[in-house]
Protein backbone atom coordinates (compact mmCIF):
# COMPACT_ATOMS: atom_id res chain seq x y z
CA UNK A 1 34.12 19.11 1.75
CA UNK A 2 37.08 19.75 3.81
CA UNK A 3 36.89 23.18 3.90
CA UNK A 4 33.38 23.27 5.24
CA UNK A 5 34.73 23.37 9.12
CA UNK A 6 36.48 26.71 8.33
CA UNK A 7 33.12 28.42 6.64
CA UNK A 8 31.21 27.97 10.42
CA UNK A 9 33.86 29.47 12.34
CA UNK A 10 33.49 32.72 13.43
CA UNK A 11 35.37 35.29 15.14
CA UNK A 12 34.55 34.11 18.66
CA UNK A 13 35.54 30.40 17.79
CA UNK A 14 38.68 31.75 15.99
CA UNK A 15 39.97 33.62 19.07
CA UNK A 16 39.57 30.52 21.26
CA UNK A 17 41.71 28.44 18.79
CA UNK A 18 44.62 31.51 19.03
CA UNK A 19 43.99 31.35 22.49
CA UNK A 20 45.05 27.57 22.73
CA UNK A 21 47.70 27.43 20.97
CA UNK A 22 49.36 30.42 22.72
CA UNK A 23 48.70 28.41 25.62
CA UNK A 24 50.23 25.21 24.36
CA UNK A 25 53.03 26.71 22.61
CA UNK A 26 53.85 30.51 24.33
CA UNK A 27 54.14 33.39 22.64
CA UNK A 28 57.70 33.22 21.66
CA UNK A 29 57.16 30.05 19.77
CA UNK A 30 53.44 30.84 17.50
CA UNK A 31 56.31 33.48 15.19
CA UNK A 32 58.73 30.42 14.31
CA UNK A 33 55.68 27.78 13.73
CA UNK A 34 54.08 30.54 11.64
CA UNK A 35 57.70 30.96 9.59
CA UNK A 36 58.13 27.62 9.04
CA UNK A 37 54.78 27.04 7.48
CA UNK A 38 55.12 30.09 5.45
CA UNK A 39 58.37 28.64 3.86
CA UNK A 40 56.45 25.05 4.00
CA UNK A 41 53.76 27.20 1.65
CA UNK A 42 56.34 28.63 -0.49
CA UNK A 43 58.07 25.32 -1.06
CA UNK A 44 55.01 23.42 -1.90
CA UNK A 45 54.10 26.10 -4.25
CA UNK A 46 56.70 26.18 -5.73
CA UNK A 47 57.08 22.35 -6.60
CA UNK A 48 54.08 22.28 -7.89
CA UNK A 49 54.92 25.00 -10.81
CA UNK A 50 57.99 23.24 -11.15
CA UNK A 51 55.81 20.43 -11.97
CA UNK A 52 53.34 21.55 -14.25
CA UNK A 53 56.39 23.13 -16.04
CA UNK A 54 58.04 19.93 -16.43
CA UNK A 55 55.75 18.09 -19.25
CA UNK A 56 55.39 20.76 -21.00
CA UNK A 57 59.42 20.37 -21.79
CA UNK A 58 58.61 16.75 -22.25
CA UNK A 59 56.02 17.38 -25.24
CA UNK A 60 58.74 20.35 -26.99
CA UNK A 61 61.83 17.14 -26.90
């Protein structure tokens, strides 16, 4: 259900949302935001196959 904003959005709406936040942030900042929630990403990911790797070496004890 969520995920039912982002499926009316279209290109138009998009480029107003980029458009704000370059405003609200500047330029220089939108590259480190969009690093840290790449390595935000990559950490979550990979916790969660940490995770799901983790019982599995429960049931083999």
């Amino acid at each position: 259900m969520p995920f039912l904003i982002f499926q009316s959005l279209g290109p138009a709406e998009l480029l107003i949302i980029f458009a704000i936040v370059v405003v609200l942030f500047g330029a220089s900042r939108i590259g480190d935001i969009g690093g840290s929630i790449g390595r935000g990403i990559r950490e979550f990911r990979r916790e969660v196959k940490e995770g799901e790797q983790e019982p599995d070496e429960e049931k083999e004890k």
